[in-house]
PDB file of N, CA and C in Angstrom:
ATOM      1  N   UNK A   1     -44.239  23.589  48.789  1.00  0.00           N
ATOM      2  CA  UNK A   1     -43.466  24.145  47.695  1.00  0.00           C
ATOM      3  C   UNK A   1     -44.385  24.761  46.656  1.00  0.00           C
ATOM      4  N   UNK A   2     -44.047  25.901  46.242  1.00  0.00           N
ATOM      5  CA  UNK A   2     -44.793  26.249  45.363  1.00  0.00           C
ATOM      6  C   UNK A   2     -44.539  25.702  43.888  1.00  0.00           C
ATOM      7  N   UNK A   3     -45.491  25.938  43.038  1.00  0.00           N
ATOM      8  CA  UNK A   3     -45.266  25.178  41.515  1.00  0.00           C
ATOM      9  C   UNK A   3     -44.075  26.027  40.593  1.00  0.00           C
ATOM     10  N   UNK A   4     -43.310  25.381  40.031  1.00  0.00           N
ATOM     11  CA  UNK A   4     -42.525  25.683  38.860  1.00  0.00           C
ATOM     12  C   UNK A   4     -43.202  26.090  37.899  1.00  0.00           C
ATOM     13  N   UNK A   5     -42.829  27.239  37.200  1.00  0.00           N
ATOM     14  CA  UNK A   5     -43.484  27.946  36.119  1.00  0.00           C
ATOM     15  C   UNK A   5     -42.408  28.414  34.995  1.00  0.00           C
ATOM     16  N   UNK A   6     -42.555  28.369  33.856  1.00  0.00           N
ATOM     17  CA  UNK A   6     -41.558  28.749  33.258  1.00  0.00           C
ATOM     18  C   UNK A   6     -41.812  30.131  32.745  1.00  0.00           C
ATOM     19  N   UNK A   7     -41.099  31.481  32.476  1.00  0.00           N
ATOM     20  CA  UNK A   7     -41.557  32.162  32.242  1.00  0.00           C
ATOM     21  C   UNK A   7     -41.168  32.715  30.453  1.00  0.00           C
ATOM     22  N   UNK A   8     -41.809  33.183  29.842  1.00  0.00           N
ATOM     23  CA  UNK A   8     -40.688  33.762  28.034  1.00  0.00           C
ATOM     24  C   UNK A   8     -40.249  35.044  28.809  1.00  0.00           C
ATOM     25  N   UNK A   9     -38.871  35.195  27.673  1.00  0.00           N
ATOM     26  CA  UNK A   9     -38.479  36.313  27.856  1.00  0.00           C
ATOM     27  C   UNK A   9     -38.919  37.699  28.046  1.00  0.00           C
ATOM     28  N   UNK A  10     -39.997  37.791  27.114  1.00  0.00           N
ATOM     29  CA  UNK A  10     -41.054  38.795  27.501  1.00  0.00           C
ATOM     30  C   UNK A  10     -41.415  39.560  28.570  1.00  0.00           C
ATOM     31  N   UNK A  11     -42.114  38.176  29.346  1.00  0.00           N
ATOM     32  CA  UNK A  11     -42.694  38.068  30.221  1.00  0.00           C
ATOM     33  C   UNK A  11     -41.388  38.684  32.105  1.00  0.00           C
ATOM     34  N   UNK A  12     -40.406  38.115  31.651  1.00  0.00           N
ATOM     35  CA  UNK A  12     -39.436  38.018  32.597  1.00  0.00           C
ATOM     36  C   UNK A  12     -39.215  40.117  32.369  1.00  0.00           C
ATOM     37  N   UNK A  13     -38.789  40.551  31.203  1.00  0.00           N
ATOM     38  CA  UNK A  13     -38.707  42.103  31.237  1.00  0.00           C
ATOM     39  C   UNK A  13     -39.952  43.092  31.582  1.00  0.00           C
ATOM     40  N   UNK A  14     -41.191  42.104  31.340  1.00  0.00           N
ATOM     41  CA  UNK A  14     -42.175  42.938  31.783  1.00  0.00           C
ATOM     42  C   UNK A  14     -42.051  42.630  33.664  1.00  0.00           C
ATOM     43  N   UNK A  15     -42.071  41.814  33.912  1.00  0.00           N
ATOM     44  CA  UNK A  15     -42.075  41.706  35.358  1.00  0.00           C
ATOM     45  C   UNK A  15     -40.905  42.358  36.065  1.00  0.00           C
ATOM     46  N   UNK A  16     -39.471  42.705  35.281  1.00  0.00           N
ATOM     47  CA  UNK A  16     -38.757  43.480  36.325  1.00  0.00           C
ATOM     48  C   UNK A  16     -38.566  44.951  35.589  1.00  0.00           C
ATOM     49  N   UNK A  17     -39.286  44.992  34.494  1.00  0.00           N
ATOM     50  CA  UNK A  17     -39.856  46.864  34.575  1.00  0.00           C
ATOM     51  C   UNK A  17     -41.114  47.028  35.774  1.00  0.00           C
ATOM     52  N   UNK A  18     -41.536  45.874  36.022  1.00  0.00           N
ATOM     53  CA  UNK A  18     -42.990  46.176  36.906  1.00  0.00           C
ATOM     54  C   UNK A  18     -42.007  46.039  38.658  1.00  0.00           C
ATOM     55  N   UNK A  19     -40.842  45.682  38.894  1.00  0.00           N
ATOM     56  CA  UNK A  19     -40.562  45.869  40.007  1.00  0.00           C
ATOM     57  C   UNK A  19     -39.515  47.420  40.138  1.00  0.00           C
ATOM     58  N   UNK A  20     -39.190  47.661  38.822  1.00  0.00           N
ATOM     59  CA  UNK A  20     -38.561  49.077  38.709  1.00  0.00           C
ATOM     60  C   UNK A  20     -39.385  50.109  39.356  1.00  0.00           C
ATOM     61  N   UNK A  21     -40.928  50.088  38.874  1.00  0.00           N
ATOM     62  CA  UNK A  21     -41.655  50.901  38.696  1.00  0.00           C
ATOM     63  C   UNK A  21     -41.672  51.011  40.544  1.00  0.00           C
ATOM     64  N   UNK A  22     -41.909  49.478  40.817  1.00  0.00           N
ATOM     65  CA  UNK A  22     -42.779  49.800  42.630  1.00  0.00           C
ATOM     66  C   UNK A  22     -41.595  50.331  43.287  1.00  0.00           C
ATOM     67  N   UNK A  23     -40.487  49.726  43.596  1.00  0.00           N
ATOM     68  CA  UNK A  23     -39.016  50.083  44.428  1.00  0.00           C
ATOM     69  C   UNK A  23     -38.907  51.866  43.633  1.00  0.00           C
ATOM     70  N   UNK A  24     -39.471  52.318  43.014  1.00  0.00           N
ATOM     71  CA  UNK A  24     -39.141  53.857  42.123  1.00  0.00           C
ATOM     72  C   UNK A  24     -40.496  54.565  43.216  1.00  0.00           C
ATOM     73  N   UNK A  25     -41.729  54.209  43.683  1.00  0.00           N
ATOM     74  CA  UNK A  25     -42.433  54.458  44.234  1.00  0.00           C
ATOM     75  C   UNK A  25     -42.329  54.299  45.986  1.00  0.00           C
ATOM     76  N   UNK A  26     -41.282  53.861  46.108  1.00  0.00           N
ATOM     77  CA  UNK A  26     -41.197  53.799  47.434  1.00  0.00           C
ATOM     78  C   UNK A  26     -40.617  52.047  48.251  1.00  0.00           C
ATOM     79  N   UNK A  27     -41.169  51.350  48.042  1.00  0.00           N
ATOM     80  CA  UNK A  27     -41.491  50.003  48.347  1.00  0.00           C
ATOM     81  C   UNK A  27     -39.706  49.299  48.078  1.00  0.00           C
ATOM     82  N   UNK A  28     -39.759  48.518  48.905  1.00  0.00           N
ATOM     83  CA  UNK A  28     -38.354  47.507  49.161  1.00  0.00           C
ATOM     84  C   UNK A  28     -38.363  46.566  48.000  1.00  0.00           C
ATOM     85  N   UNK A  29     -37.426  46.415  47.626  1.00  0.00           N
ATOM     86  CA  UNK A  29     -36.697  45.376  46.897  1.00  0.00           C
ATOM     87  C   UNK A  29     -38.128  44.000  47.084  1.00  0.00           C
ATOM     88  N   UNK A  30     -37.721  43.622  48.292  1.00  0.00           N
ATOM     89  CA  UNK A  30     -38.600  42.476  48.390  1.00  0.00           C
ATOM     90  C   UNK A  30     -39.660  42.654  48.646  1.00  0.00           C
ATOM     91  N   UNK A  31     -40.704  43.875  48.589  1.00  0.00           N
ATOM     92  CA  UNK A  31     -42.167  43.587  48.814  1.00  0.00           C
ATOM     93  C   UNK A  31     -42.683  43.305  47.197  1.00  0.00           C
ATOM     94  N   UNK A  32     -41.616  44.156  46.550  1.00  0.00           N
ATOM     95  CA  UNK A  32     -41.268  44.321  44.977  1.00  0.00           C
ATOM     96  C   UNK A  32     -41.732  43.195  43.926  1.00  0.00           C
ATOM     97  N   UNK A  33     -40.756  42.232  44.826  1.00  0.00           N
ATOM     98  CA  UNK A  33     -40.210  41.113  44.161  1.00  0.00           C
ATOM     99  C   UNK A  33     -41.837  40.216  44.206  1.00  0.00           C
ATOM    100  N   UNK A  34     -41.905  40.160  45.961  1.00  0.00           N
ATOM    101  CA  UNK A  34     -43.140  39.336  46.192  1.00  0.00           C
ATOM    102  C   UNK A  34     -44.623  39.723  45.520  1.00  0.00           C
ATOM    103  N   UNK A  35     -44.555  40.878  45.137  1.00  0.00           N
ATOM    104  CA  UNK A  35     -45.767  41.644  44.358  1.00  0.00           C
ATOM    105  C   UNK A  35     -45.589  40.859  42.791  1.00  0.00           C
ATOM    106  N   UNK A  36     -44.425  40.706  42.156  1.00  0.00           N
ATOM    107  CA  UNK A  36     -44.797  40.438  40.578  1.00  0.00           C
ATOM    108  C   UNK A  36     -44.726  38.258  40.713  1.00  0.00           C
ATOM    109  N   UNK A  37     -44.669  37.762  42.287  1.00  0.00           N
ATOM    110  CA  UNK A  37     -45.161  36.323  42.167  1.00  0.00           C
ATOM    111  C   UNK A  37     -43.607  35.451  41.646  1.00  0.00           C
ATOM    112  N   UNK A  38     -42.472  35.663  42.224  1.00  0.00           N
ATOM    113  CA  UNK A  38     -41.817  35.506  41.684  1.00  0.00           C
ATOM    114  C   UNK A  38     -40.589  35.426  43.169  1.00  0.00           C
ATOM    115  N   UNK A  39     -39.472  34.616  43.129  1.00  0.00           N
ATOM    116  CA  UNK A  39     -38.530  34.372  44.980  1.00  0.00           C
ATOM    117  C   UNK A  39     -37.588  35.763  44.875  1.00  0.00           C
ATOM    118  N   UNK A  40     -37.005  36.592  45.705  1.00  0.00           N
ATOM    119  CA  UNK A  40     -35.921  37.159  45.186  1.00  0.00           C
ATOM    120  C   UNK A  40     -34.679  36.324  44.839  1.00  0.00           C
ATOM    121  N   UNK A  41     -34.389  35.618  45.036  1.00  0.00           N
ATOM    122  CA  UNK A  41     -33.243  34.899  44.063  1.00  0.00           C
ATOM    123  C   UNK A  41     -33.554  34.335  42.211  1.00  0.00           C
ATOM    124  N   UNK A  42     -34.654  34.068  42.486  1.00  0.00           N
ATOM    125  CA  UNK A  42     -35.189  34.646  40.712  1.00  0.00           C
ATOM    126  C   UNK A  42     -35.179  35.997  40.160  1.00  0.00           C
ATOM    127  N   UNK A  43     -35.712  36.715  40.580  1.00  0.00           N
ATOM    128  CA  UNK A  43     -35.345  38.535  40.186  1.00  0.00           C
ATOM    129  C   UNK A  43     -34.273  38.335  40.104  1.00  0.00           C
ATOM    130  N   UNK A  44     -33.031  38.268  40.976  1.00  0.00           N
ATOM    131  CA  UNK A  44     -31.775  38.600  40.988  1.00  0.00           C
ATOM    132  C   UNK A  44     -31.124  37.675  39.697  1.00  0.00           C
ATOM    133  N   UNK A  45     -31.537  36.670  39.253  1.00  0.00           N
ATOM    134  CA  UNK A  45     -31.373  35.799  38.129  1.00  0.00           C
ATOM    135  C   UNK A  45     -31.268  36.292  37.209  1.00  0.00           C
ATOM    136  N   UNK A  46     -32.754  36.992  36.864  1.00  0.00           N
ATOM    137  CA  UNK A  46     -33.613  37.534  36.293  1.00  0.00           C
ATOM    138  C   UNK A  46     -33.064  38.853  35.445  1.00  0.00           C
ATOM    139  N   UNK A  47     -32.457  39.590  36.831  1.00  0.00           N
ATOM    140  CA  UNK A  47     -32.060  40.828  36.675  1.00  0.00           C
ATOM    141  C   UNK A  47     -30.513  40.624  36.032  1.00  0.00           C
ATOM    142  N   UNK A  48     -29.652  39.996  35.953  1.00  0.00           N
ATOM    143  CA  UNK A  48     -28.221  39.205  35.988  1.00  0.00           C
ATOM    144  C   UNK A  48     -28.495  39.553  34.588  1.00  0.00           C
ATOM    145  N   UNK A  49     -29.387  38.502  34.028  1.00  0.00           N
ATOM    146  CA  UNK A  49     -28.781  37.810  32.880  1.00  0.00           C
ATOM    147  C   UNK A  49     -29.955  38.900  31.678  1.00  0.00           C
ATOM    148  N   UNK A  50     -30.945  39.814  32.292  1.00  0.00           N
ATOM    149  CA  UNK A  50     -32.119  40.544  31.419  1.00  0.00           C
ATOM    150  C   UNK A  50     -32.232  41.926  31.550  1.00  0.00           C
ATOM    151  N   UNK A  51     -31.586  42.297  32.698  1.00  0.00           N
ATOM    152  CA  UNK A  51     -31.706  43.609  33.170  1.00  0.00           C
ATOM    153  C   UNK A  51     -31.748  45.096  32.856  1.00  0.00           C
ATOM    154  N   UNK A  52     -30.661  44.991  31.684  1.00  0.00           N
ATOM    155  CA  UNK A  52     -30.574  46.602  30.514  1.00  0.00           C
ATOM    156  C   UNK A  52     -31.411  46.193  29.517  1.00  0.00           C
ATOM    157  N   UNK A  53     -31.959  45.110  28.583  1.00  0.00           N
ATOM    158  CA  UNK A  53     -32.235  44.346  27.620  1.00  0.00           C
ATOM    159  C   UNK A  53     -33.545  45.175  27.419  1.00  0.00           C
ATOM    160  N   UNK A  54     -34.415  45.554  26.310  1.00  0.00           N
ATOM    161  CA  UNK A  54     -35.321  46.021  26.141  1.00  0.00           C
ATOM    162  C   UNK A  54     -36.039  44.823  25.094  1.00  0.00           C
ATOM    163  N   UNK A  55     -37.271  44.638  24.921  1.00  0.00           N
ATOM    164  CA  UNK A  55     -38.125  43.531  24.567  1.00  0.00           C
ATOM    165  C   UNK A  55     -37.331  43.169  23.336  1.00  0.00           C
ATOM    166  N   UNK A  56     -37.241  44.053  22.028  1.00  0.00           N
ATOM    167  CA  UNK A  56     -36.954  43.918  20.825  1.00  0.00           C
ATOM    168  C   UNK A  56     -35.557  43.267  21.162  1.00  0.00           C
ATOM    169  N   UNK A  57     -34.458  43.600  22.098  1.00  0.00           N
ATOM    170  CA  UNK A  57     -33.245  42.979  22.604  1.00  0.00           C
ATOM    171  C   UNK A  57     -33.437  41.739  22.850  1.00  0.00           C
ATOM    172  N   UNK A  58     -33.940  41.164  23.671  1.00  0.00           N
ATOM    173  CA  UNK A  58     -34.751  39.918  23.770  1.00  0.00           C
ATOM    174  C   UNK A  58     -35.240  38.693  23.145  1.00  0.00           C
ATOM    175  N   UNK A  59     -36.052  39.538  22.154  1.00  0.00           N
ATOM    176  CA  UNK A  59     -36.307  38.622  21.272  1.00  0.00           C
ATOM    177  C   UNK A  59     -35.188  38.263  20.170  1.00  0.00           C
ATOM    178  N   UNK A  60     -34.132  39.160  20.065  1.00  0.00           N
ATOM    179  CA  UNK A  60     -32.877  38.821  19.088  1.00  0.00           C
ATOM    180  C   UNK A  60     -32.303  37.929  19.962  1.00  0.00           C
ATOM    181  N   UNK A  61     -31.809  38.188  20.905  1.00  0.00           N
ATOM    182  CA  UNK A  61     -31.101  37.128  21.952  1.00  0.00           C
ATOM    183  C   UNK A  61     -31.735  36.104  21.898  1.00  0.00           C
ATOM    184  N   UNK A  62     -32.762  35.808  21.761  1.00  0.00           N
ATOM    185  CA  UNK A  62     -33.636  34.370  21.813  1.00  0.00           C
ATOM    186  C   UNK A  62     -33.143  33.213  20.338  1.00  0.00           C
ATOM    187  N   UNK A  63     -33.662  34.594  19.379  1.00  0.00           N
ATOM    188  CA  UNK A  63     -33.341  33.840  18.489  1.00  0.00           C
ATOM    189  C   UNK A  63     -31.708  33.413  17.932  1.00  0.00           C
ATOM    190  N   UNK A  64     -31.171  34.009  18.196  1.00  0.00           N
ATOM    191  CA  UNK A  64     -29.156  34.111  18.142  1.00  0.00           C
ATOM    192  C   UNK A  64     -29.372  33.347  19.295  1.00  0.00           C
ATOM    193  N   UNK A  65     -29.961  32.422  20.288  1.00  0.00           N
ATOM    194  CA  UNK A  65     -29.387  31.252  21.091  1.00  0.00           C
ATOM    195  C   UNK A  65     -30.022  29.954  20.126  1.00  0.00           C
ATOM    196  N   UNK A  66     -31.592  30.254  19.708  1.00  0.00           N
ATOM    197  CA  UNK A  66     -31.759  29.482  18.752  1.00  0.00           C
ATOM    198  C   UNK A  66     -31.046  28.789  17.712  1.00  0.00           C
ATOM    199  N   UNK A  67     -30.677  29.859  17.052  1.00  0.00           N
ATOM    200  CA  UNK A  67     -30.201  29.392  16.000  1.00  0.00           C
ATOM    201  C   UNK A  67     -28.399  28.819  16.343  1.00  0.00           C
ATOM    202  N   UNK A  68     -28.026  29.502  17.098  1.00  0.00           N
ATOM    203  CA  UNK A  68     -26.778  28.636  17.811  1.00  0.00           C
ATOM    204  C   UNK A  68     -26.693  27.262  18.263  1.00  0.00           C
ATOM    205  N   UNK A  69     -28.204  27.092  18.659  1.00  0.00           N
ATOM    206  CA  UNK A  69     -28.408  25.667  19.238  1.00  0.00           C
ATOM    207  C   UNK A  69     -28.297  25.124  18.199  1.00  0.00           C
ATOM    208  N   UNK A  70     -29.053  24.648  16.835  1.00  0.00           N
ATOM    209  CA  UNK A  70     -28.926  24.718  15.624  1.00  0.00           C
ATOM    210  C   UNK A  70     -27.580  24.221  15.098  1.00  0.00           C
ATOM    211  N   UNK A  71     -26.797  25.487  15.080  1.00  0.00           N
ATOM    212  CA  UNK A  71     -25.588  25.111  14.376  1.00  0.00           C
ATOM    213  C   UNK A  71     -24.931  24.229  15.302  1.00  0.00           C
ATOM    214  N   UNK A  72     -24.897  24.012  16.442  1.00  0.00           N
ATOM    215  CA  UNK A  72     -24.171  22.983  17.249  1.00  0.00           C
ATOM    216  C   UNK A  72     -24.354  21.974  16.726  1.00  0.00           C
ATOM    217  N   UNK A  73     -25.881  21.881  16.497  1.00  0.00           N
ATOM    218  CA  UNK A  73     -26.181  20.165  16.569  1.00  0.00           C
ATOM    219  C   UNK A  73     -26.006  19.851  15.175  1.00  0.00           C
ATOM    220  N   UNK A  74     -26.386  20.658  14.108  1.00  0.00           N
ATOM    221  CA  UNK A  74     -25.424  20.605  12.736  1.00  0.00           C
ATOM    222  C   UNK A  74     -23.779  19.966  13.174  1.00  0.00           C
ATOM    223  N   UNK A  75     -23.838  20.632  13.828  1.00  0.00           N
ATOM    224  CA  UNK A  75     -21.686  20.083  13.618  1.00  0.00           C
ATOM    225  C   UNK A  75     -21.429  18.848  14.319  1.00  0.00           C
ATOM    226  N   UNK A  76     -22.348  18.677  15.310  1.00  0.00           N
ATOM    227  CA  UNK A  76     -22.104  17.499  15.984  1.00  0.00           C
ATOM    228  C   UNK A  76     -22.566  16.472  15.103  1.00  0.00           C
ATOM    229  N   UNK A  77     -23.147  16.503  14.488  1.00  0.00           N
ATOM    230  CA  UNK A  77     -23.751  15.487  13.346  1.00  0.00           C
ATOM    231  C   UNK A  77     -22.834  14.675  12.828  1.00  0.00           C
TER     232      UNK A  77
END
């Protein structure tokens, strides 16, 4: 089994602009996938839930789950 890695959001849009780029050059979905170190059922995760999102998008979404987490646990209090 290979090791669990967690990745930031960042990191997750730079890796599927970097599989845009190869599948735009020629190359399959999955040589794609296996090039940025990563299963295709993660990309497809990946791609689901990050896919139109541009970095600055990202990092708002991060923080608007943050701070949601936040107010939950405020109310549950």
């Amino acid at each position: 089994m290979g090791r669990k890695r967690t990745h930031t959001p960042e990191e997750i849009v730079a890796k599927l602009r970097q599989v845009e780029v190869l599948t735009a050059q020629g190359k399959p979905v999955s040589e794609a996938v296996r090039a940025i170190g990563v299963t295709d059922q993660t990309y497809y995760r990946w791609r689901a839930e990050f896919g139109g999102l541009k970095l600055d998008q990202v990092r708002r979404l991060r923080e608007l789950e943050r701070e949601n987490a936040r107010l939950r646990k405020a109310v549950s209090d």
